[in-house]
PDB file of N, CA and C in Angstrom:
ATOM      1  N   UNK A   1      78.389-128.024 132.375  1.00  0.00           N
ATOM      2  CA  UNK A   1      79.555-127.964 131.517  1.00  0.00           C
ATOM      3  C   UNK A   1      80.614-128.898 132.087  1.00  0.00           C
ATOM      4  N   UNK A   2      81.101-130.009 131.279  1.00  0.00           N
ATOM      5  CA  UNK A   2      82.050-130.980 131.601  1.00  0.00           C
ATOM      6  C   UNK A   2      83.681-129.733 132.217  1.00  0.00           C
ATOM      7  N   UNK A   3      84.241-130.513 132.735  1.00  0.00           N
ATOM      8  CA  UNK A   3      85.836-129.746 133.059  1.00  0.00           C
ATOM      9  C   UNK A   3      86.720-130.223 131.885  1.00  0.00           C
ATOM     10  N   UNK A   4      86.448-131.717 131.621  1.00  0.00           N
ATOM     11  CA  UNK A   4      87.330-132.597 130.573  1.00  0.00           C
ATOM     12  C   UNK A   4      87.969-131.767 129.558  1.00  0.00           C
ATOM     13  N   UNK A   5      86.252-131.209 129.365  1.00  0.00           N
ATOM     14  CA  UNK A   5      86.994-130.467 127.734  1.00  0.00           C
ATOM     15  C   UNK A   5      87.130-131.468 126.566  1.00  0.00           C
ATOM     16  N   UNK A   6      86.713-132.758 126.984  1.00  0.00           N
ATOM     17  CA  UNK A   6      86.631-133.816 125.799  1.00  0.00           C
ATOM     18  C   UNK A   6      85.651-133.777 124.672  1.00  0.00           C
ATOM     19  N   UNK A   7      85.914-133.515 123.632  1.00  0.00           N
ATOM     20  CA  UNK A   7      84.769-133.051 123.036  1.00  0.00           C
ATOM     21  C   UNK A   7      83.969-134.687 122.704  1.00  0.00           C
ATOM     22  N   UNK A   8      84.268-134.877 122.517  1.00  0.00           N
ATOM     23  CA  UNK A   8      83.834-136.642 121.811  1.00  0.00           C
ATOM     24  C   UNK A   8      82.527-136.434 122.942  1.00  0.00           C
ATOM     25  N   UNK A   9      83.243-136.855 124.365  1.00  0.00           N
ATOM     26  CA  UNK A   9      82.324-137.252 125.810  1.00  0.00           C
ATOM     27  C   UNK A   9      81.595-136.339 126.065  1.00  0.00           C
ATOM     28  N   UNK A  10      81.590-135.007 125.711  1.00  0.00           N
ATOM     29  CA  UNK A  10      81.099-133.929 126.602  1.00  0.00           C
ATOM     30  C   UNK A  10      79.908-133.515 125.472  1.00  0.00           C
ATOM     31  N   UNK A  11      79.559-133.594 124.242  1.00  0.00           N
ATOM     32  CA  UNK A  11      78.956-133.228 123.735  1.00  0.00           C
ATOM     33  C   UNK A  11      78.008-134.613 123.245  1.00  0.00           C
ATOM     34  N   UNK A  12      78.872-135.852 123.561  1.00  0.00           N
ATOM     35  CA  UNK A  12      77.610-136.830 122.853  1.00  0.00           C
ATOM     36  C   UNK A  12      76.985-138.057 124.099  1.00  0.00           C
ATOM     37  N   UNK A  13      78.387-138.225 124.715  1.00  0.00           N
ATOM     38  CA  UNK A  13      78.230-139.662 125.982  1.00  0.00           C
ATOM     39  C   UNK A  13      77.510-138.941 126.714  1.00  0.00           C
ATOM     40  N   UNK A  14      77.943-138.286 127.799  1.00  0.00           N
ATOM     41  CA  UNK A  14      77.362-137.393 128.694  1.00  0.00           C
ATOM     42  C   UNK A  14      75.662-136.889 128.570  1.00  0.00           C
ATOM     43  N   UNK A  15      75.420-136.062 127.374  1.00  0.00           N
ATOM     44  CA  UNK A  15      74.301-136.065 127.023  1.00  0.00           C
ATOM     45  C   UNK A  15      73.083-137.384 127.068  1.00  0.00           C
ATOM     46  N   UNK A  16      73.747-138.764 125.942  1.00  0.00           N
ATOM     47  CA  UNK A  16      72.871-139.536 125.811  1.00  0.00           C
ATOM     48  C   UNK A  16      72.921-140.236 127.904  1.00  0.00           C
ATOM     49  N   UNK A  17      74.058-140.796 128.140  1.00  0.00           N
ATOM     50  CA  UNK A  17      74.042-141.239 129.506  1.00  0.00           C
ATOM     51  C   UNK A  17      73.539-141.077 130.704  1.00  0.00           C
ATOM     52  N   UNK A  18      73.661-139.392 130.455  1.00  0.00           N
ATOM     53  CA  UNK A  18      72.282-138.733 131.874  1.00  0.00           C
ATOM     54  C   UNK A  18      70.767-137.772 131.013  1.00  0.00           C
ATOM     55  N   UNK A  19      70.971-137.658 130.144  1.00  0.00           N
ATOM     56  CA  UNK A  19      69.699-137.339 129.711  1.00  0.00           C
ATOM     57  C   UNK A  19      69.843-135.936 129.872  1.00  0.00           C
ATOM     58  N   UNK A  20      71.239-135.257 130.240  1.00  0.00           N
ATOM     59  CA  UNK A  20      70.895-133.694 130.562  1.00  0.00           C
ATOM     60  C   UNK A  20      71.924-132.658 129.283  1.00  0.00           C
ATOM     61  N   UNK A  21      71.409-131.703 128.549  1.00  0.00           N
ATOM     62  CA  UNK A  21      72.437-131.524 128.308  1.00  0.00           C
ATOM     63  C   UNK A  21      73.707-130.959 128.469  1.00  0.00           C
ATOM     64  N   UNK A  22      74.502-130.533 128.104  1.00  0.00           N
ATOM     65  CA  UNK A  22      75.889-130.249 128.027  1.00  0.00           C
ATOM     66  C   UNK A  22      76.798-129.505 127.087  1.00  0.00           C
ATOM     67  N   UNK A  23      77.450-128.586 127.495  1.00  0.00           N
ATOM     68  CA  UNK A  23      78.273-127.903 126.690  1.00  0.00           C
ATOM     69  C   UNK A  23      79.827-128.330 127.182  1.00  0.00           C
ATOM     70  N   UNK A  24      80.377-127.993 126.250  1.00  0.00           N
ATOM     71  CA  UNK A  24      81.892-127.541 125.632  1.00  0.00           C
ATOM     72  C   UNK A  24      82.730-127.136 125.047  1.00  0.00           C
ATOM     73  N   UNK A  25      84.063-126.684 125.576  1.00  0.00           N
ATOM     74  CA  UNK A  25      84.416-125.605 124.904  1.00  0.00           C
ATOM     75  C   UNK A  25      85.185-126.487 123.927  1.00  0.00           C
ATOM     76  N   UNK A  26      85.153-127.398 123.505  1.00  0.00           N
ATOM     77  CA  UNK A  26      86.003-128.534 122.942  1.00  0.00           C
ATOM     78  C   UNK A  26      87.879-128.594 123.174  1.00  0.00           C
ATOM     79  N   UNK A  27      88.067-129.757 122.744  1.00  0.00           N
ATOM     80  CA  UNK A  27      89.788-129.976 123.585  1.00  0.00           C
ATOM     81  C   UNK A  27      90.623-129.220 122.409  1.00  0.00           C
ATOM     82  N   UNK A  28      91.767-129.633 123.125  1.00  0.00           N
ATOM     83  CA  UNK A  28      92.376-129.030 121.658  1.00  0.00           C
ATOM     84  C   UNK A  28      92.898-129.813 120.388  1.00  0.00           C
ATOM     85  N   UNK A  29      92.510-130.998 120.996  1.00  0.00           N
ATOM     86  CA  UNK A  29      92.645-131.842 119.328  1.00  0.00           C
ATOM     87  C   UNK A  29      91.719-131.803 118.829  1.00  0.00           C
ATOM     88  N   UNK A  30      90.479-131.418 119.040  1.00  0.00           N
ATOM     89  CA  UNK A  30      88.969-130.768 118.525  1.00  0.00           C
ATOM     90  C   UNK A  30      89.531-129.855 117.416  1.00  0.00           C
ATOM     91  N   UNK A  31      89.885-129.246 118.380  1.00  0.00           N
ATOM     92  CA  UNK A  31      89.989-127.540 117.619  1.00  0.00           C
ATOM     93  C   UNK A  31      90.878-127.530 116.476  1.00  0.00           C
ATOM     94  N   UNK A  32      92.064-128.412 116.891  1.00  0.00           N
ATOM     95  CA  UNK A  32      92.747-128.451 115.698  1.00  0.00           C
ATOM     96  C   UNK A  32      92.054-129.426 114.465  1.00  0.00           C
ATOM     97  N   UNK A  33      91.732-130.315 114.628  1.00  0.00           N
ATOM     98  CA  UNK A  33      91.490-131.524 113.694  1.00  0.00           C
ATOM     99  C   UNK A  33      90.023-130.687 112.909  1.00  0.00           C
ATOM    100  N   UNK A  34      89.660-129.823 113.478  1.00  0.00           N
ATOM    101  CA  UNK A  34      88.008-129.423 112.639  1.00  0.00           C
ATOM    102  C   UNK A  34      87.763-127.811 112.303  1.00  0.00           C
ATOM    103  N   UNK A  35      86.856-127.394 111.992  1.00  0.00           N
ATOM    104  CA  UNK A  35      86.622-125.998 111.976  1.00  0.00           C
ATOM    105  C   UNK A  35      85.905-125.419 112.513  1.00  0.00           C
ATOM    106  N   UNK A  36      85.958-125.823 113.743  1.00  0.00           N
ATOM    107  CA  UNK A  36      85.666-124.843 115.247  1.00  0.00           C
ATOM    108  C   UNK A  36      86.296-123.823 115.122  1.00  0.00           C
ATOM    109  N   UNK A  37      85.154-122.170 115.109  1.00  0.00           N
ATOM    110  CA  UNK A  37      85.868-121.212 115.353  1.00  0.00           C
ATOM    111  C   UNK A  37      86.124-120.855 117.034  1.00  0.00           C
ATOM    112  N   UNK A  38      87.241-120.207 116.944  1.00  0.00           N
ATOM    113  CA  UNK A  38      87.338-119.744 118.635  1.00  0.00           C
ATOM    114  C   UNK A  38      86.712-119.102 119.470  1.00  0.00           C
ATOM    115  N   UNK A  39      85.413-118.842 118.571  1.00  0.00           N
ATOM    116  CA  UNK A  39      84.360-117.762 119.289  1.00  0.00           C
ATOM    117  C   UNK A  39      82.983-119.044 119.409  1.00  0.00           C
ATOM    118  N   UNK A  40      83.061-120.071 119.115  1.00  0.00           N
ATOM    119  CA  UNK A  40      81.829-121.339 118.881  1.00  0.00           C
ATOM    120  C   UNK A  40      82.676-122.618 120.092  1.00  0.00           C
ATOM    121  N   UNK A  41      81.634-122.950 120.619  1.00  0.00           N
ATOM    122  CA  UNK A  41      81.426-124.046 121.090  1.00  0.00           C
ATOM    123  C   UNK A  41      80.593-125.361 120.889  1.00  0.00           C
ATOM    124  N   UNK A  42      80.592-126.428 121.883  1.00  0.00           N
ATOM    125  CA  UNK A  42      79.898-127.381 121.515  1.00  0.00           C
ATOM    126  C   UNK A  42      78.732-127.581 122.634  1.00  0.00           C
ATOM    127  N   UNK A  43      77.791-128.304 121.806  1.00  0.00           N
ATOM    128  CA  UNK A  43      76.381-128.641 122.920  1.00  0.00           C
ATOM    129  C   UNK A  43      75.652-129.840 122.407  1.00  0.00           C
ATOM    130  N   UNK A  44      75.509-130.582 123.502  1.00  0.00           N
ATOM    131  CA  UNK A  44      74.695-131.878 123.559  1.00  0.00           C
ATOM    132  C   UNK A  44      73.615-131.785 123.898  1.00  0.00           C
ATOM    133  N   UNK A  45      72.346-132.221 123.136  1.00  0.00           N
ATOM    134  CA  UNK A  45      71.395-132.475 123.129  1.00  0.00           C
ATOM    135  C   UNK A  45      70.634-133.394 123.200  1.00  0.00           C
ATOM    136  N   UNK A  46      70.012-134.484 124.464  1.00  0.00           N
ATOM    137  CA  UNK A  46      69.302-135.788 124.318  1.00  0.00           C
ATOM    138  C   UNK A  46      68.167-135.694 123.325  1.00  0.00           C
ATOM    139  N   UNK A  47      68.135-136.615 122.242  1.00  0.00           N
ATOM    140  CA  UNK A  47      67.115-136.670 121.521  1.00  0.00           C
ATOM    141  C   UNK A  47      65.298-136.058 122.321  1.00  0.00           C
ATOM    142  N   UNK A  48      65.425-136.760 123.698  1.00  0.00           N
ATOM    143  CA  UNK A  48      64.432-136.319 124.316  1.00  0.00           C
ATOM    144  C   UNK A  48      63.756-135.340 124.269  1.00  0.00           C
ATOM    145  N   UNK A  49      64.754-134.205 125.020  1.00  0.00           N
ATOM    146  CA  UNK A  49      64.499-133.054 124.653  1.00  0.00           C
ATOM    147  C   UNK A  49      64.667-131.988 123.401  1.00  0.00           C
ATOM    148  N   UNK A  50      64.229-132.988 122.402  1.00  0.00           N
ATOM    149  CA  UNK A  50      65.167-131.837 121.144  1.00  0.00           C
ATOM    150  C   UNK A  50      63.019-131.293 120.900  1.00  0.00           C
ATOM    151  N   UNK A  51      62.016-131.785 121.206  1.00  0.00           N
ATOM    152  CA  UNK A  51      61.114-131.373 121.219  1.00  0.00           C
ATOM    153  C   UNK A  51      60.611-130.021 121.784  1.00  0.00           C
ATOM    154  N   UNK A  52      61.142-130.436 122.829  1.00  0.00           N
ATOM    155  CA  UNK A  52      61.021-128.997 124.359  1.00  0.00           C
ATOM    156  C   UNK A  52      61.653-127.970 123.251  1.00  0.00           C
ATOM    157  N   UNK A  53      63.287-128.239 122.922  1.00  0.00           N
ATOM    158  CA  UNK A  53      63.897-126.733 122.863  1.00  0.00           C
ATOM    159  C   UNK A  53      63.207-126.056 120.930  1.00  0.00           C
ATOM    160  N   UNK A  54      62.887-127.092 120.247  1.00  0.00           N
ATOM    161  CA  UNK A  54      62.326-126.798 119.023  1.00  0.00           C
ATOM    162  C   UNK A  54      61.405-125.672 119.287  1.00  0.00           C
ATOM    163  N   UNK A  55      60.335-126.316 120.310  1.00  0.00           N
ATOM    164  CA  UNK A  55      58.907-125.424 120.696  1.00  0.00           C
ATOM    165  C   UNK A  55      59.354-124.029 120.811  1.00  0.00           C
ATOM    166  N   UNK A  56      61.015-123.890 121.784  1.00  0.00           N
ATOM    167  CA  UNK A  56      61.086-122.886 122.229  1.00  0.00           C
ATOM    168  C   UNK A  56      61.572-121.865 121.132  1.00  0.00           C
ATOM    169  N   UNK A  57      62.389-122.532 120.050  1.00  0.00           N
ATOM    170  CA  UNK A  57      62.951-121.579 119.145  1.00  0.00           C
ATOM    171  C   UNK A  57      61.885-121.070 118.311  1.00  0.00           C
ATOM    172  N   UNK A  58      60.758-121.798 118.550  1.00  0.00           N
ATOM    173  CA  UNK A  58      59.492-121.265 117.222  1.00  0.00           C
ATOM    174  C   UNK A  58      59.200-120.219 118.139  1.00  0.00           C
ATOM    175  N   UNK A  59      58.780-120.269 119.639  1.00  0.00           N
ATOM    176  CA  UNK A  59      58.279-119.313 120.270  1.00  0.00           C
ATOM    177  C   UNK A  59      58.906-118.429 120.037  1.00  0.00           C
ATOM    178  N   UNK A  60      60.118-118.125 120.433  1.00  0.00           N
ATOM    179  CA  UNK A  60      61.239-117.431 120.168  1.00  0.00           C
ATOM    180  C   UNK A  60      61.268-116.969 119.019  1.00  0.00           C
ATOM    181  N   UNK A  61      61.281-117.445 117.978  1.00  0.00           N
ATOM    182  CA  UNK A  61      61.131-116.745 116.192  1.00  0.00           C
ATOM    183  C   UNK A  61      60.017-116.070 116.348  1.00  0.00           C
ATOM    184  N   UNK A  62      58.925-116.525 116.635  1.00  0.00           N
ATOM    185  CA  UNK A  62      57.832-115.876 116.109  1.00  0.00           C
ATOM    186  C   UNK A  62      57.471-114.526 117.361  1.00  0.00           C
ATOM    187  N   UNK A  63      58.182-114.016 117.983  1.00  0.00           N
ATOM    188  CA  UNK A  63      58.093-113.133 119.012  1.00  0.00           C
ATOM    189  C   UNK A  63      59.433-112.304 119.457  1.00  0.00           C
ATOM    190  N   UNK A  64      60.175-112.786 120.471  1.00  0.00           N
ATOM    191  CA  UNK A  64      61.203-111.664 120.770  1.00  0.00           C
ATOM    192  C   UNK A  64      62.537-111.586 120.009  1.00  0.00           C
ATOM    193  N   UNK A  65      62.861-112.572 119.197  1.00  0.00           N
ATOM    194  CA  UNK A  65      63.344-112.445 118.374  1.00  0.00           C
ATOM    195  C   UNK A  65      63.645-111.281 117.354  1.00  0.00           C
ATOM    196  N   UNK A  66      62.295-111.671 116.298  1.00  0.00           N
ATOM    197  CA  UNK A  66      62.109-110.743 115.598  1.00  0.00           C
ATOM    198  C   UNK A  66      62.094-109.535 115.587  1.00  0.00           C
ATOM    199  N   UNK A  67      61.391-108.939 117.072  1.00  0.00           N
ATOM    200  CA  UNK A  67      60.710-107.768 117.449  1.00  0.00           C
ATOM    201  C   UNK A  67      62.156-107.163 117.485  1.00  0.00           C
ATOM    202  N   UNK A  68      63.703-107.908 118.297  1.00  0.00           N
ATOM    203  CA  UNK A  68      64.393-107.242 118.916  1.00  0.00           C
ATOM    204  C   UNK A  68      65.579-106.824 117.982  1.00  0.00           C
ATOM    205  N   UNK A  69      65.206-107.414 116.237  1.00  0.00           N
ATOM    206  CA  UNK A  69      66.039-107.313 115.227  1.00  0.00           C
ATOM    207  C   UNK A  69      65.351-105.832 114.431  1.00  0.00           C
ATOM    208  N   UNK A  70      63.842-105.368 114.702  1.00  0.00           N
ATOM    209  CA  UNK A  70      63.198-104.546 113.788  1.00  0.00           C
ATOM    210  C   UNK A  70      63.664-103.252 113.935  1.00  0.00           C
ATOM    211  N   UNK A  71      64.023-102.156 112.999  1.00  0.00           N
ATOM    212  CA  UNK A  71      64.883-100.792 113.256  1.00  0.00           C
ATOM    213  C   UNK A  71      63.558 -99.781 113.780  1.00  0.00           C
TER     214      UNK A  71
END
């Protein structure tokens, strides 16, 4: 997680530049200029890995997910 708080850098440069990703809570000209709620943040994702975390959300859907929504 960047300190900046820049949302621009912290969710897109940062990501593509080191390949890792990154969150933020975005700045506050973010927050004002868009419709970021105050309970949502931001996250960068290198194209790279958008494979890895896909795999994981199917795993994830099709298993503990579901199970942990059923009454």
């Amino acid at each position: 997680m960047a300190t900046a708080q820049a949302s621009c850098g912290d969710s897109t440069i940062i990501p593509y530049v080191t390949g890792n990703i990154n969150i933020s809570l975005g700045c506050f000209g973010c927050r004002k200029s868009t419709d970021i709620k105050p309970e949502e943040m931001l996250v960068g994702i290198p194209m790279a890995k958008i494979p890895e975390i896909v795999k994981a959300l199917e795993k994830m859907g099709a298993g503990p997910i579901p199970k942990s929504r059923t009454k």
